[in-house]
C-alpha atoms as a PDB file:
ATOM      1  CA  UNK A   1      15.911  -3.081  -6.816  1.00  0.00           C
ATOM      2  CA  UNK A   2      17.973  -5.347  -9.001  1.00  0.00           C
ATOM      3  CA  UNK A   3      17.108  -6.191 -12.571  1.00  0.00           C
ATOM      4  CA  UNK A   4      19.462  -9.295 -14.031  1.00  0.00           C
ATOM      5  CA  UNK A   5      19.124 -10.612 -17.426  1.00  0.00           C
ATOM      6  CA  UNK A   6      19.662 -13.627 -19.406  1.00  0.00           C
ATOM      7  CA  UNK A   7      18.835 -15.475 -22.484  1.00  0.00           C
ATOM      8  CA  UNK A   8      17.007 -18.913 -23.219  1.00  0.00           C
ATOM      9  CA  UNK A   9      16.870 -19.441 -26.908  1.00  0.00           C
ATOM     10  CA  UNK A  10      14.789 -17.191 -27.873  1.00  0.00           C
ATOM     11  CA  UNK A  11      13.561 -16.063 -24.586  1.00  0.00           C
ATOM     12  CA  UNK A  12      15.053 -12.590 -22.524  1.00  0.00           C
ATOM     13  CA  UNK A  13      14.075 -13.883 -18.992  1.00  0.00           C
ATOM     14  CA  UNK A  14      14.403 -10.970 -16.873  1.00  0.00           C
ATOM     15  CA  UNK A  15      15.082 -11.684 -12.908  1.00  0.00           C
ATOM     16  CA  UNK A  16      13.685  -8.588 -10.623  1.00  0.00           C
ATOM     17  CA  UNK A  17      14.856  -8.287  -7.360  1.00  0.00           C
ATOM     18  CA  UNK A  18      13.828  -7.060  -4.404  1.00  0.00           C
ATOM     19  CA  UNK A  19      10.983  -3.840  -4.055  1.00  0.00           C
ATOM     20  CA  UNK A  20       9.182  -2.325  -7.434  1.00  0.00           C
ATOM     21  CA  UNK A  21       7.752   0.870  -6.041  1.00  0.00           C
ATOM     22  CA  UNK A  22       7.397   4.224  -7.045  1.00  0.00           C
ATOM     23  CA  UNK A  23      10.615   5.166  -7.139  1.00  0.00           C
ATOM     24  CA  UNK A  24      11.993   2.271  -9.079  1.00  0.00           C
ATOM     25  CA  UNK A  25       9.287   1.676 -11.587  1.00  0.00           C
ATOM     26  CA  UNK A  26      10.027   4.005 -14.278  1.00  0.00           C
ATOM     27  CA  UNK A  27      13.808   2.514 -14.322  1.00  0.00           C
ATOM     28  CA  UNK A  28      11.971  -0.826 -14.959  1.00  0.00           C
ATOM     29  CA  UNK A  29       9.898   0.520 -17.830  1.00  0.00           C
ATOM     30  CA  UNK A  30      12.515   1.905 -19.119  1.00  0.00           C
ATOM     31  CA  UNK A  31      14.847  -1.135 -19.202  1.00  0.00           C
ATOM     32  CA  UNK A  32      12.314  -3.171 -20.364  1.00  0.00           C
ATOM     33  CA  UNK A  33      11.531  -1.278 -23.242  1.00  0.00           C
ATOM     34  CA  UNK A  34      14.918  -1.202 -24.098  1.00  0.00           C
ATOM     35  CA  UNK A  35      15.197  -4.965 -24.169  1.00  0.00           C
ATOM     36  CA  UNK A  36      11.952  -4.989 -26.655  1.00  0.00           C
ATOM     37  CA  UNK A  37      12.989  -2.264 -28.753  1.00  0.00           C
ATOM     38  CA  UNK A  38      16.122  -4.453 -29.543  1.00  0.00           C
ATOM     39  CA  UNK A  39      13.873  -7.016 -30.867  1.00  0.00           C
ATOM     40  CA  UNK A  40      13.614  -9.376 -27.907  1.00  0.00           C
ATOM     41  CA  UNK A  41       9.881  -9.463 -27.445  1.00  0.00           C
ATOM     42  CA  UNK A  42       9.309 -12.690 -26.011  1.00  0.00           C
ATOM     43  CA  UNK A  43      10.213 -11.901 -21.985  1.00  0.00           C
ATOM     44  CA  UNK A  44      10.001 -13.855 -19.297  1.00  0.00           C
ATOM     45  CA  UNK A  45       9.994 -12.150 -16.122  1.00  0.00           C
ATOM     46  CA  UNK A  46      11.127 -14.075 -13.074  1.00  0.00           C
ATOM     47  CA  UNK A  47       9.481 -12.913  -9.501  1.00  0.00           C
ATOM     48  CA  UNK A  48      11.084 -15.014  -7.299  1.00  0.00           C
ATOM     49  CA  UNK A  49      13.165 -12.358  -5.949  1.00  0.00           C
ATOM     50  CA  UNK A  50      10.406  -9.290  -6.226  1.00  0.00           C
ATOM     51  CA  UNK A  51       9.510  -8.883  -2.817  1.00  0.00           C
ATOM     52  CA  UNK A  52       6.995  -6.261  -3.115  1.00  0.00           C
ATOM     53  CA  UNK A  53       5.045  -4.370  -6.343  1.00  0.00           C
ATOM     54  CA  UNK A  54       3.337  -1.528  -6.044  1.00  0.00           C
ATOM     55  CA  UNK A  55       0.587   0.173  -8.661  1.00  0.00           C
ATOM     56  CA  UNK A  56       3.042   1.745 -10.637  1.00  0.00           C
ATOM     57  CA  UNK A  57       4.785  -1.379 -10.930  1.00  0.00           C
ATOM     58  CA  UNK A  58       1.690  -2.784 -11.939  1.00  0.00           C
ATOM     59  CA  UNK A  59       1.951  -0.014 -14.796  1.00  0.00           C
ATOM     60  CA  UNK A  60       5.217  -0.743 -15.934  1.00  0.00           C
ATOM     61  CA  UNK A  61       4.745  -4.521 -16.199  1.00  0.00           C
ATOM     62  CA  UNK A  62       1.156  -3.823 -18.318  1.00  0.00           C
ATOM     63  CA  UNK A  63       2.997  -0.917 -19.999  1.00  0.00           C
ATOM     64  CA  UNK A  64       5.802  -3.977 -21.262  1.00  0.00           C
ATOM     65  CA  UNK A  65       3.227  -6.027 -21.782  1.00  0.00           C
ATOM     66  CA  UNK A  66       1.489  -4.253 -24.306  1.00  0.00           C
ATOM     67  CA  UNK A  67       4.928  -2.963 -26.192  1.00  0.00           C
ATOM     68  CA  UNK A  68       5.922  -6.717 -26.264  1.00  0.00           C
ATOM     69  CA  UNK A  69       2.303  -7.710 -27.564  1.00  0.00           C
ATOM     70  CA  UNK A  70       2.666  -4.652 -30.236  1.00  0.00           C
ATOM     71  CA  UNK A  71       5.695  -6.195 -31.693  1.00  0.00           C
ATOM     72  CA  UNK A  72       4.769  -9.535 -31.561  1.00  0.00           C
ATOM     73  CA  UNK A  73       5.879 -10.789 -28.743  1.00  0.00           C
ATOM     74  CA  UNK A  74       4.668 -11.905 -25.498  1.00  0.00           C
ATOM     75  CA  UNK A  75       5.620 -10.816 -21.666  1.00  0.00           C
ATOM     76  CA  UNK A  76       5.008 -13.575 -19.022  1.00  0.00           C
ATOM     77  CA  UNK A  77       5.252 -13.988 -15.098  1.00  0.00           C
ATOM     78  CA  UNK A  78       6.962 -16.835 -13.653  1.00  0.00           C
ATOM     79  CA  UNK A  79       7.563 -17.641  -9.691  1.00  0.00           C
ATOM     80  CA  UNK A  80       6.040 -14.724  -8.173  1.00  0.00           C
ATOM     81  CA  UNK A  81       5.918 -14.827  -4.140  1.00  0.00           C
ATOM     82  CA  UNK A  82       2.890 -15.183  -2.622  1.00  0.00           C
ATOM     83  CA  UNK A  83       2.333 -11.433  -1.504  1.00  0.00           C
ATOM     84  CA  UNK A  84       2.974 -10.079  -4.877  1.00  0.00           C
ATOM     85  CA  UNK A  85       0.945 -13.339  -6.567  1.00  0.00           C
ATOM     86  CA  UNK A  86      -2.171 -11.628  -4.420  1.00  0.00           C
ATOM     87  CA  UNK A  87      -1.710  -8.018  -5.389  1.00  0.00           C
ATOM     88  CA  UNK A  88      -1.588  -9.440  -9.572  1.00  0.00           C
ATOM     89  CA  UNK A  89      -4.444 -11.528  -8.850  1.00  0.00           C
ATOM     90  CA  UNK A  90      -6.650  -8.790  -7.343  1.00  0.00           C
ATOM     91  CA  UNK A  91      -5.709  -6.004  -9.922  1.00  0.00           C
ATOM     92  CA  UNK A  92      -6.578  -8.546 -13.017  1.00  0.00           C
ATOM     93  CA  UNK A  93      -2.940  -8.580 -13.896  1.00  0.00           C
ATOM     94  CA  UNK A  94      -3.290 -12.622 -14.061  1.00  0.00           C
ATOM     95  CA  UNK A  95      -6.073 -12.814 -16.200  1.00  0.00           C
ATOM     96  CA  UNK A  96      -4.072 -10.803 -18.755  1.00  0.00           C
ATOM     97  CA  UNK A  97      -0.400 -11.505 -18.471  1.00  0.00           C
ATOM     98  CA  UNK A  98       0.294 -15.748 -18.391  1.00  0.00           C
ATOM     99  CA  UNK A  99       1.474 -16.633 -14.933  1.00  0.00           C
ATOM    100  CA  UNK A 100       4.075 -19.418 -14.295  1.00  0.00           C
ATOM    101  CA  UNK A 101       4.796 -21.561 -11.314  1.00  0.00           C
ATOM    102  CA  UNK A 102       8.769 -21.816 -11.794  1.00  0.00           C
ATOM    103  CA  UNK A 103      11.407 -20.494 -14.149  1.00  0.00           C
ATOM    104  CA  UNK A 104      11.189 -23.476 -16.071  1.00  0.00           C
ATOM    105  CA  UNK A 105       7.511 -23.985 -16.771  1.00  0.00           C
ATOM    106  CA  UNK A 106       7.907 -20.689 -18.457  1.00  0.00           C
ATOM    107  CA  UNK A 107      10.976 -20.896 -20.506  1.00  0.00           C
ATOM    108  CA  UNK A 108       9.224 -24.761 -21.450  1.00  0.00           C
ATOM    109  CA  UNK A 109       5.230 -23.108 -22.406  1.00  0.00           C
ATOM    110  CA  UNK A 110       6.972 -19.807 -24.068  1.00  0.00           C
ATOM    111  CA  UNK A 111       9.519 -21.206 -25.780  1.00  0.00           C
END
């Protein structure tokens, strides 16, 4: 798992690549947090290159989530693959957490 990051005005857009599993999601809490805690708390994450997410990285993206909401801010979804679109869907995730088509529908709706 990769995670790259970027900036957008405002906007931390967050690329993750590749699996979010159990052994990777705390590393993705973590790095988000640290992103928010420097006072980016509008995040955009881009999915086009998660392949797979498992529960706890279900956890870590709610767990960002909320911090971002707590400061302020806001944490959205953009270009998520179909498999990993389904798993969000079922869990709720996307009635929660905004949900983008591309990269740039996000960074145009959360800027």
């Amino acid at each position: 798992m990769e995670m790259e990051e970027e900036k957008s005005g405002s906007l931390s857009i967050v690329s993750l690549i590749g699996r979010i599993d159990g052994l990777v999601a705390p590393e993705v809490e973590q790095r988000l947090s640290s992103i928010i805690d420097r006072g980016d708390t509008h995040v955009v994450l881009d999915c086009g290159r998660m392949s797979y997410i498992s529960s706890a990285g279900l956890r870590a993206v709610l767990a960002s989530a909320r911090k971002c909401q707590q400061a302020g801010g806001k944490l959205s979804l953009c270009a998520l693959q179909p498999s990993c679109k389904t798993v969000l869907e079922i869990s709720g995730f996307l009635t929660i957490i905004s949900s983008y088509d591309t990269r740039d529908a996000a960074v145009s709706a959360e800027s």
